[in-house]
Protein backbone atom coordinates (compact mmCIF):
# COMPACT_ATOMS: atom_id res chain seq x y z
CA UNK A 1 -8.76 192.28 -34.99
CA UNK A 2 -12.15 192.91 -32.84
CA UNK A 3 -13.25 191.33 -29.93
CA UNK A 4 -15.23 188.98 -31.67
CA UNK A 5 -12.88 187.67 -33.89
CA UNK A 6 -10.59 186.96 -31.10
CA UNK A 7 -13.37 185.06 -29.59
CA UNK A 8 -14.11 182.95 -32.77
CA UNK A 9 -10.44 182.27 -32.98
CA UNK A 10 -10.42 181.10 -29.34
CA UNK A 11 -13.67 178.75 -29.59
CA UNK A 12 -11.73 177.39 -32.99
CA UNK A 13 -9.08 176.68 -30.86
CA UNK A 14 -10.72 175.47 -27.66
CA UNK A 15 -9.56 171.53 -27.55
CA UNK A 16 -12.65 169.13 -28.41
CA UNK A 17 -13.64 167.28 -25.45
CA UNK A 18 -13.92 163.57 -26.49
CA UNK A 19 -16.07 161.33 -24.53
CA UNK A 20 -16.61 157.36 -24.76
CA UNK A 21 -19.46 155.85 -26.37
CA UNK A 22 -22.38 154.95 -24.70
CA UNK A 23 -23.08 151.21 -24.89
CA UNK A 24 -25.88 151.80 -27.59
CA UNK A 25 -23.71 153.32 -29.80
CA UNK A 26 -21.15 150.89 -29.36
CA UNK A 27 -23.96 148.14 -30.18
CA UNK A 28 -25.49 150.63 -33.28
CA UNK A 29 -21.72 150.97 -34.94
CA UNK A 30 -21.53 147.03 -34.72
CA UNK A 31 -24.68 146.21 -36.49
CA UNK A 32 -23.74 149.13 -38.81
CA UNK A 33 -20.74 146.93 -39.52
CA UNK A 34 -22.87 143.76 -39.83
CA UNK A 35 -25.00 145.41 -42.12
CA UNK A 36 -22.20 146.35 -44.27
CA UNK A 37 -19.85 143.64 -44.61
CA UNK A 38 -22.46 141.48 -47.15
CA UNK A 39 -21.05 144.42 -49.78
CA UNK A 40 -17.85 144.46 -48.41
CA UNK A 41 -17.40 140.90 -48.60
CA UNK A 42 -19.03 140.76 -52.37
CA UNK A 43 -16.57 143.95 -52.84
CA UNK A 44 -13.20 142.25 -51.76
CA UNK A 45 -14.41 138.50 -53.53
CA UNK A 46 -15.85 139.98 -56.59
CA UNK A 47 -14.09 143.15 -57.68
CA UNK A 48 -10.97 143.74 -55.53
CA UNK A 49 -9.28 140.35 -55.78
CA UNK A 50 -10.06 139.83 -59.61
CA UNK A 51 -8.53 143.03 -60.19
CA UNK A 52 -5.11 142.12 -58.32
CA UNK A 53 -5.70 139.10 -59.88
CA UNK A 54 -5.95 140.51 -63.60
CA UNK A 55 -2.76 142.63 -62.40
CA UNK A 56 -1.02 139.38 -61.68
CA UNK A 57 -1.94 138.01 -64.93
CA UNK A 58 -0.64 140.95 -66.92
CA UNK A 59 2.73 139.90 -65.88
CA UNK A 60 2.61 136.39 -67.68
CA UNK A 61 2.34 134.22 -70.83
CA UNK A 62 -1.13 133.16 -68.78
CA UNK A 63 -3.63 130.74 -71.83
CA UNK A 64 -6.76 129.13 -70.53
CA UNK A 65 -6.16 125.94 -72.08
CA UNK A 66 -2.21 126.04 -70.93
CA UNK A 67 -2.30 126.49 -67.17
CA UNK A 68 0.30 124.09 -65.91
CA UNK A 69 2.61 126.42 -68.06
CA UNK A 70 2.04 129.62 -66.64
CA UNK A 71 5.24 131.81 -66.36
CA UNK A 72 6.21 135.28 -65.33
CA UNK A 73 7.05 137.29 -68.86
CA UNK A 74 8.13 140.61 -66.84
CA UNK A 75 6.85 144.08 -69.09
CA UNK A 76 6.34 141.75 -72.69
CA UNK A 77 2.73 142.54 -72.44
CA UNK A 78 3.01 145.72 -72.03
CA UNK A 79 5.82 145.88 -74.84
CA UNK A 80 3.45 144.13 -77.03
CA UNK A 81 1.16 146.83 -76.81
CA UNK A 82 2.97 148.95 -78.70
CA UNK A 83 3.31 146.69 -81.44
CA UNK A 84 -0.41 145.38 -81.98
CA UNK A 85 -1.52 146.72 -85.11
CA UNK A 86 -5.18 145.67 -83.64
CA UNK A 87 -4.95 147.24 -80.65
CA UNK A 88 -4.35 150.66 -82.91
CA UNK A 89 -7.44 150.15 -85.26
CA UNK A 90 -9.47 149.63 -81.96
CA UNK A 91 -8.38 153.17 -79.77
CA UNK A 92 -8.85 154.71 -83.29
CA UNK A 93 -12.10 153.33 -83.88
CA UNK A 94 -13.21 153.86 -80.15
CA UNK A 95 -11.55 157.65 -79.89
CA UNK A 96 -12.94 158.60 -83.30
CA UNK A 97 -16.60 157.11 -81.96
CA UNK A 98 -15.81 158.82 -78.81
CA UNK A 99 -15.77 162.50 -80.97
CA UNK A 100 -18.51 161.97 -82.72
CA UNK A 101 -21.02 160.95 -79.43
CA UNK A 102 -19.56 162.70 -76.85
CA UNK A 103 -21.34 166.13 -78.33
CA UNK A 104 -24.77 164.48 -79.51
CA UNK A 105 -25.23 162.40 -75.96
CA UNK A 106 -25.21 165.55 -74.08
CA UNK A 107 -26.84 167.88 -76.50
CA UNK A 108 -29.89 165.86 -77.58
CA UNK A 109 -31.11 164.82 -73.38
CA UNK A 110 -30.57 168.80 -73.56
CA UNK A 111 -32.60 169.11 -76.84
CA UNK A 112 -35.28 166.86 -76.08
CA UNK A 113 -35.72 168.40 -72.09
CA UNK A 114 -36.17 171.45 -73.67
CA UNK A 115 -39.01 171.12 -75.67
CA UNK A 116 -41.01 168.82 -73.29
CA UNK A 117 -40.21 171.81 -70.46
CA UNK A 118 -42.02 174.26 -73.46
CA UNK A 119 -44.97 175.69 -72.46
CA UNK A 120 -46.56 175.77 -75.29
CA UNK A 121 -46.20 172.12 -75.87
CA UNK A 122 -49.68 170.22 -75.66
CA UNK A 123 -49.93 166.21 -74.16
CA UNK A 124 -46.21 166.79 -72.15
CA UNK A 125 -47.04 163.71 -69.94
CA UNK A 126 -47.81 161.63 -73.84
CA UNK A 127 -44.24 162.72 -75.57
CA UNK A 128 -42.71 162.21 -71.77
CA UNK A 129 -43.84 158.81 -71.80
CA UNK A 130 -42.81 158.18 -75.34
CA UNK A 131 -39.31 159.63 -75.45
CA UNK A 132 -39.12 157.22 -72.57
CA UNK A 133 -40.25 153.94 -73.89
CA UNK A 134 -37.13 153.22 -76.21
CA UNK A 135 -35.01 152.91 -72.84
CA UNK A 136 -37.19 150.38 -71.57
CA UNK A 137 -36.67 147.94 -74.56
CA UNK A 138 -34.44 145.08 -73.96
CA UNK A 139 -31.00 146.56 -75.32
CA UNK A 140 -30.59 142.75 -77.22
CA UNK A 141 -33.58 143.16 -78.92
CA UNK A 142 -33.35 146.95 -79.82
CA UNK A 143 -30.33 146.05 -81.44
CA UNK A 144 -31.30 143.24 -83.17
CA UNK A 145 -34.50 145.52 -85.14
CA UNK A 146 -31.99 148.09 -85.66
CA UNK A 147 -29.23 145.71 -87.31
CA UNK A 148 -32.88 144.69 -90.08
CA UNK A 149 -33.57 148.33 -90.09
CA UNK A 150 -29.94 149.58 -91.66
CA UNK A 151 -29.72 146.48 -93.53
CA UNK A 152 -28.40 147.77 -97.12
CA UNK A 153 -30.53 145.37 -98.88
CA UNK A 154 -33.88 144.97 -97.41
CA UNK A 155 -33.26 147.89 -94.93
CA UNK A 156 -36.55 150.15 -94.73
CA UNK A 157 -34.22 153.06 -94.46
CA UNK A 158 -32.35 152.40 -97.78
CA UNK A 159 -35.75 151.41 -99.40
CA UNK A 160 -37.15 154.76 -98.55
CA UNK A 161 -34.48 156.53 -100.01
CA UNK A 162 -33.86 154.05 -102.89
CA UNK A 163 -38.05 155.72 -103.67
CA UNK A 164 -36.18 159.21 -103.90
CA UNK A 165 -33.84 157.73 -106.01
CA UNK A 166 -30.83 157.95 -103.69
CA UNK A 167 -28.91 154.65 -103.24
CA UNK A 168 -28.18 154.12 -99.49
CA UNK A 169 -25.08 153.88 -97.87
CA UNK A 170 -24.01 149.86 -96.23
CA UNK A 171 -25.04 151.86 -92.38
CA UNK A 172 -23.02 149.12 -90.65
CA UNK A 173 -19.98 148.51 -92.86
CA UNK A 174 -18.34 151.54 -94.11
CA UNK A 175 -16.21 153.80 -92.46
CA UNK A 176 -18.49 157.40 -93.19
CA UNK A 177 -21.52 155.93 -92.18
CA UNK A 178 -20.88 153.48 -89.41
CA UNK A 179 -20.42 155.89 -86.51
CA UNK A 180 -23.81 158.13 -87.33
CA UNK A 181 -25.22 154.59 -87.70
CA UNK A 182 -24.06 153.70 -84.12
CA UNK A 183 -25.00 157.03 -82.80
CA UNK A 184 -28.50 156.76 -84.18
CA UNK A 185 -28.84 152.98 -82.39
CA UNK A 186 -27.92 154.68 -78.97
CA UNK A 187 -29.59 157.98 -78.97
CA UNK A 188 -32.68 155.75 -79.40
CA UNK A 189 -32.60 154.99 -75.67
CA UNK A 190 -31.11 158.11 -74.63
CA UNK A 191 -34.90 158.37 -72.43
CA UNK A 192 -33.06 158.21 -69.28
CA UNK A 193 -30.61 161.32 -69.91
CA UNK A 194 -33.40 162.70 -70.95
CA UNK A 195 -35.28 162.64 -67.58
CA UNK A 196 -32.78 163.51 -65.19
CA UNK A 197 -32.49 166.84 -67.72
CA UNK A 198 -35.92 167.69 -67.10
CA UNK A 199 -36.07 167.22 -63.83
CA UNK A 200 -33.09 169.63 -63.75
CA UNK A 201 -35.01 172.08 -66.07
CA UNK A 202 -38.07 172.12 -63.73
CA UNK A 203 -35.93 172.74 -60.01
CA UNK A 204 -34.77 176.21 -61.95
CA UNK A 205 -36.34 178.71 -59.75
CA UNK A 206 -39.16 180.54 -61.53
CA UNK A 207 -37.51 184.05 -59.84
CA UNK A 208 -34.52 183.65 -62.01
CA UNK A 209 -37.02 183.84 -65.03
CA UNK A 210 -39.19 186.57 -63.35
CA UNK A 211 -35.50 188.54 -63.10
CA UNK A 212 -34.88 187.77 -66.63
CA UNK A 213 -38.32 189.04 -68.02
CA UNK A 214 -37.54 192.07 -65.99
CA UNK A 215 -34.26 192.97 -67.49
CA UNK A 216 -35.69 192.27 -70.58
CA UNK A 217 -34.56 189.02 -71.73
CA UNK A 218 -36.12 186.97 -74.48
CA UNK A 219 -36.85 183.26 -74.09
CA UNK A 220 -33.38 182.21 -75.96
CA UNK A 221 -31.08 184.70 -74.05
CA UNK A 222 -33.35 183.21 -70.48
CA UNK A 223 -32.55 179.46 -71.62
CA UNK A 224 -28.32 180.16 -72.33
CA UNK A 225 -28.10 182.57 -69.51
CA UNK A 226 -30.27 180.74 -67.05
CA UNK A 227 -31.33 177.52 -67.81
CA UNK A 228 -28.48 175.83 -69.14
CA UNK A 229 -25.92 177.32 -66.01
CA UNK A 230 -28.40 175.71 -63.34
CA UNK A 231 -28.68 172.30 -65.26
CA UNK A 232 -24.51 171.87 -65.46
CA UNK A 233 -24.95 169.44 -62.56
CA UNK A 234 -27.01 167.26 -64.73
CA UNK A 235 -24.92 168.03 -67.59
CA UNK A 236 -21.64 166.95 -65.71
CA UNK A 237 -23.49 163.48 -64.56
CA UNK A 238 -24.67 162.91 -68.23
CA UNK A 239 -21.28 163.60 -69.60
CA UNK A 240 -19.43 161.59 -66.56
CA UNK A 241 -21.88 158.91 -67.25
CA UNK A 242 -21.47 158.95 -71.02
CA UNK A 243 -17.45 158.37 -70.91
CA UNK A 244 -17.46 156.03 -68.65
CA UNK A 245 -20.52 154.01 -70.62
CA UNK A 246 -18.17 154.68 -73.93
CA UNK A 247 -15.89 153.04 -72.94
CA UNK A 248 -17.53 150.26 -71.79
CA UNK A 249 -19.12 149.85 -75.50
CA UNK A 250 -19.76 146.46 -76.27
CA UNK A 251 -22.78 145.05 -76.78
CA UNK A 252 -24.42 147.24 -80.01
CA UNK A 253 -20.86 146.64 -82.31
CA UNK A 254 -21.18 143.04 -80.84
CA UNK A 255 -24.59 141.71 -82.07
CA UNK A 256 -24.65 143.86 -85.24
CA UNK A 257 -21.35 142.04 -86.60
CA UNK A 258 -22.66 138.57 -85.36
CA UNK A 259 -19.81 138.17 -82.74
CA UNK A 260 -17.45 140.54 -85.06
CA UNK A 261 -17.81 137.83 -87.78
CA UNK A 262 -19.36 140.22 -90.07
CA UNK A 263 -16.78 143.13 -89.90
CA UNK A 264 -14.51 142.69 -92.38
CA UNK A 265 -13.03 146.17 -92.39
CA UNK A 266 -12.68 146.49 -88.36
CA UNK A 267 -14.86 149.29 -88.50
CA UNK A 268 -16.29 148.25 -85.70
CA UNK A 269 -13.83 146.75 -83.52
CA UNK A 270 -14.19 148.65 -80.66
CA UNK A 271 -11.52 148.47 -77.89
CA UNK A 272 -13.84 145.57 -75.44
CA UNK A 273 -14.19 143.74 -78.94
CA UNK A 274 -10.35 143.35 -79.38
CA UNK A 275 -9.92 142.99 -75.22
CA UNK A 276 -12.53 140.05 -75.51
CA UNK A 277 -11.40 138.49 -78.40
CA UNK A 278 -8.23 138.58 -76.74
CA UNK A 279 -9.16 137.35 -73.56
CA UNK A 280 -11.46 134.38 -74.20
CA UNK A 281 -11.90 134.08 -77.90
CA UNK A 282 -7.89 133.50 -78.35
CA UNK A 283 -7.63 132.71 -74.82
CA UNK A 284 -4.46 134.77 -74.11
CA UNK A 285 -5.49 135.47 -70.62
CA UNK A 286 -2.32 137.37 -69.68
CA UNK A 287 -2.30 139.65 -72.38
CA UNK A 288 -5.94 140.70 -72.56
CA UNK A 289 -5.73 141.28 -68.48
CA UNK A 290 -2.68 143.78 -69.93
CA UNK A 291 -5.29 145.62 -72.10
CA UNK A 292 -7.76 145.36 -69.16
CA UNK A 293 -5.69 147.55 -67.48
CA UNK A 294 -4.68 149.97 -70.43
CA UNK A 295 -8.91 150.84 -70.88
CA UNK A 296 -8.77 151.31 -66.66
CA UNK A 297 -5.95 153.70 -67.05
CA UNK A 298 -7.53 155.73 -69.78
CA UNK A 299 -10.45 155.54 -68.57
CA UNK A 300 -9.73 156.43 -65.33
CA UNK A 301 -7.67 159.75 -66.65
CA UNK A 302 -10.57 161.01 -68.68
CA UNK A 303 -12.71 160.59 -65.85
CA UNK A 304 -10.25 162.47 -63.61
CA UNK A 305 -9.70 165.20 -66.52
CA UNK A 306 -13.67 166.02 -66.33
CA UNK A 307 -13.96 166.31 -62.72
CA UNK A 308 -11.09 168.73 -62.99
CA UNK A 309 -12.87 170.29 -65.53
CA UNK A 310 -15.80 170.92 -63.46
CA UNK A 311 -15.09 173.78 -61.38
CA UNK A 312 -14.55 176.14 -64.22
CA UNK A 313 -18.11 174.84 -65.84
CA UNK A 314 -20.34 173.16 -63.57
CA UNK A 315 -23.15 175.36 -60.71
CA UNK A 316 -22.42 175.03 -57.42
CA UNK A 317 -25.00 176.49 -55.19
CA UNK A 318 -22.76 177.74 -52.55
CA UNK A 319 -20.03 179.21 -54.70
CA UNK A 320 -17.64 176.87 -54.54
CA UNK A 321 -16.11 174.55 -57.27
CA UNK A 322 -17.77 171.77 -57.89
């Protein structure tokens, strides 16, 4: 050990001298405090206690229109899980979804980055702007031309191809097409993932490409080797982002079957369709908090499961896992 390292060791363990705050700091932590507690407050009233709450619940026979007889049922909930032959079509409608878009979200932001970052591409700030646009539209009323557009019948899709002779596929009601159908509907806005991707595309250092073009690297081998390394941040939010938002899919399987009147073969009953139907349609409070809390806990694990994942994929500029 050298004199210097002996030193470092002794400043490292020199005791820190505390001292008391001066009265302005005692006055700047109280307003910081002030300034906080509107979100803490909305925190604790809005999301905290319904949770405990909805934990509470899950532990009952809990119906809306019953509430005088409201009784502790123990684990039945949870046992009934096992036994809800709804509850199965809806994880294997939402995992099997959950294959198919989990790829395609990240790839096409990816996809559509890259060619805007292209320079060879003419009137960037034009296709910018119009890869953008869909995300703007009102998600209720995207849905709503998309649900006219895959219409079997009138549908322009299936009328174009019924012109080439090909007899179109029922887009919203059969189990082969109903997912690409889906997919289609939500890559339309996908303007957003699109953005922060090339914004992450553009921050690459141009020295990394001036290294590349030294060693000889084409354009493809400088986009795998380069690009695509220094984006994984991006990548990882996307992807973070796109579980989370997956399984929080509602609202497109919602309007297109009319309130999932007009899905006779479940294909779309996605696992907030059966927790909602649950919850307020039949009004069985206490088991639909009990499925509440099965998405959380799935959720919540595939969530943890990427992080984890991270430091074996994702840049981290100083070297350490992300």
């Amino acid at each position: 050990m050298t004199v210097f390292d002996e030193a470092r060791n002794l400043a490292g363990a020199r005791p820190k001298i505390s001292r008391p705050r001066s009265p302005l700091e005692k006055t700047q932590a109280r307003w910081g405090w002030v300034f906080l507690s509107p979100w803490i407050i909305g925190f604790l009233l809005f999301t905290l206690l319904p949770m405990m709450a909805s934990l509470a619940f899950s532990f009952t026979n809990f119906n809306i229109t019953q509430p005088d007889e409201i009784a502790f049922n123990g684990l039945e909930n949870y046992r009934r899980l096992f036994s809800d032959p709804d509850l199965r079509q809806a994880l294997s409608v939402t995992f099997r979804f959950f294959a198919f878009a989990i790829p395609i979200s990240i790839l096409q932001p990816i996809g559509m980055a890259a060619l805007l970052n292209a320079r060879m591409l003419q009137g960037k700030r034009f296709f910018t702007t119009l890869f953008y646009m869909p995300y703007m539209v009102p998600v209720v009323s995207a849905i709503i031309i998309w649900r006219g557009v895959m219409n079997p019948q009138t549908g322009w899709i299936n009328r174009s191809l019924a012109v080439l002779g090909i007899a179109g596929p029922d887009w919203l009601n059969s189990t082969t097409w109903v997912y690409p159908a889906l997919i289609i509907i939500g890559l339309w806005g996908a303007g957003n993932a699109m953005l922060f991707t090339l914004i992450g595309m553009q921050n690459v250092p141009t020295e990394l490409y001036d290294a590349g073009k030294v060693d000889g690297a084409t354009g493809l081998q400088r986009f795998f080797h380069i690009t695509l390394p220094m984006i994984t941040p991006i990548i990882f939010y996307n992807l973070v982002l796109t579980v989370i938002g997956l399984f929080q899919y509602f609202t497109i399987p919602w309007i297109l079957t009319r309130a999932g009147t007009q899905d006779p073969g479940q294909v779309q009953l996605f696992y907030n369709i059966h927790f909602y139907k649950t919850a307020f349609t039949y009004q069985d409070m206490g088991y639909g908090a009990t499925l509440a809390w099965l998405l959380f806990a799935i959720a919540m694990s595939l969530t943890v499961l990427v992080f984890w994942s991270a430091k074996y994929w994702v840049y981290s500029p100083g070297g350490t896992d992300a």
